[in-house]
Protein backbone atom coordinates (compact mmCIF):
# COMPACT_ATOMS: atom_id res chain seq x y z
CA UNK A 1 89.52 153.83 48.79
CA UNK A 2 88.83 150.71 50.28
CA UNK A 3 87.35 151.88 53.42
CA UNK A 4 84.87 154.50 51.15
CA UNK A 5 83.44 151.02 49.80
CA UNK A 6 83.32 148.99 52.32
CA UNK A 7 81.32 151.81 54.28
CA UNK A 8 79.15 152.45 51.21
CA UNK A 9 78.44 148.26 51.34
CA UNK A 10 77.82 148.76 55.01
CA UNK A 11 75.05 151.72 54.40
CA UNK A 12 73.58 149.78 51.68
CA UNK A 13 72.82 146.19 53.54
CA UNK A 14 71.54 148.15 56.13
CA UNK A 15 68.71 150.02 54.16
CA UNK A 16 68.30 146.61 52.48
CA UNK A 17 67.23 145.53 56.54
CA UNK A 18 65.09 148.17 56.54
CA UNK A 19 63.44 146.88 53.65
CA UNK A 20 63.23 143.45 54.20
CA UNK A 21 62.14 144.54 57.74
CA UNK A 22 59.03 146.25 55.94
CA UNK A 23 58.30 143.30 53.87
CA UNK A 24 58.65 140.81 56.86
CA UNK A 25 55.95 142.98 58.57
CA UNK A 26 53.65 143.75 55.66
CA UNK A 27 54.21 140.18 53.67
CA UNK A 28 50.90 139.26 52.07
CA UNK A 29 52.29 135.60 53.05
CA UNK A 30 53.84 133.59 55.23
CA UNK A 31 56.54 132.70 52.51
CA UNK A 32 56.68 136.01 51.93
CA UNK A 33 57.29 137.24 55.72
CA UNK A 34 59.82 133.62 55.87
CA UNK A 35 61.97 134.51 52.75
CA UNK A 36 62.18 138.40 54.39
CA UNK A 37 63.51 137.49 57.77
CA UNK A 38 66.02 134.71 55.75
CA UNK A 39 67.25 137.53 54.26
CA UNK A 40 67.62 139.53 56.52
CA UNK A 41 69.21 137.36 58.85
CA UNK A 42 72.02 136.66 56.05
CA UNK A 43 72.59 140.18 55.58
CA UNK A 44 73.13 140.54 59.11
CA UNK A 45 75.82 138.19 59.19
CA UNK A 46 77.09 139.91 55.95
CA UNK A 47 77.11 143.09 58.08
CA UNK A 48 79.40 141.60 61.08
CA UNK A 49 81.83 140.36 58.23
CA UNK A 50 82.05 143.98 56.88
CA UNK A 51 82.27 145.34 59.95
CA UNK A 52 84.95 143.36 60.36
CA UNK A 53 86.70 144.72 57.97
CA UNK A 54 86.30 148.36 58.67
CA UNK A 55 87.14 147.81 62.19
CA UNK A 56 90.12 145.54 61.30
CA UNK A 57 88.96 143.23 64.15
CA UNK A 58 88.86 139.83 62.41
CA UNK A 59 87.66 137.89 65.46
CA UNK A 60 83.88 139.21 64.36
CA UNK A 61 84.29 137.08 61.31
CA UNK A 62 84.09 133.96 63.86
CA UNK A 63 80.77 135.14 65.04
CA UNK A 64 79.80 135.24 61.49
CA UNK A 65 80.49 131.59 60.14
CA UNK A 66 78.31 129.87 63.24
CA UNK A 67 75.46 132.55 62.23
CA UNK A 68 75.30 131.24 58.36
CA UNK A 69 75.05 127.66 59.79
CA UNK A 70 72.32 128.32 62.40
CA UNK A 71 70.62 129.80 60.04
CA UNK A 72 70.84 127.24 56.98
CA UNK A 73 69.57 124.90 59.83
CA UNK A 74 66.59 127.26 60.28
CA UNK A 75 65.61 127.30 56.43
CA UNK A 76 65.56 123.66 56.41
CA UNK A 77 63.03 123.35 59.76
CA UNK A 78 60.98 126.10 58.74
CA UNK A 79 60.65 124.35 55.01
CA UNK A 80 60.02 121.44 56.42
CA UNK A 81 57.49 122.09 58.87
CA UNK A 82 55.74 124.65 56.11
CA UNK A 83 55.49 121.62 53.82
CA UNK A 84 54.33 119.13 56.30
CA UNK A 85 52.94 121.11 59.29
CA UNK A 86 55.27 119.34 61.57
CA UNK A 87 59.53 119.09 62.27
CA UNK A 88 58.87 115.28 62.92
CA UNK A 89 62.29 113.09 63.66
């Protein structure tokens, strides 16, 4: 039972790529193209942790946490040069 759902979760973050892959291509904006690759780079490291878990290999879930931090760290440069047009120090 578990398995069925965690391969159900698996099928359904992937279409969500696909659809946040459209938007990030098609975004009328730039915060619109940003907010669709944030997402989809979160949803990828949902993905590894589920695939974790299917694959009952939890070293994946250490490639995972590091992912969610780099990218937290890339929100906050790409807000920051959006709102002033530069990283600065």
């Amino acid at each position: 039972m578990i398995w069925e759902c965690v391969l159900a979760a698996i099928v359904a973050y992937s279409i969500s790529i696909a659809l946040y892959t459209v938007r990030a291509l098609r975004g009328p904006t730039i915060g619109d193209q940003v907010l669709a690759i944030d997402a989809i780079s979160y949803v990828a490291a949902v993905l590894i942790i589920l695939f974790s878990v299917y694959f009952k290999e939890p070293i994946l879930t250490v490639v995972a946490i590091p992912l969610a931090l780099w990218i937290y760290a890339l929100d906050i440069y790409v807000a920051k040069y959006l709102e002033r047009g530069d990283l600065g120090a």
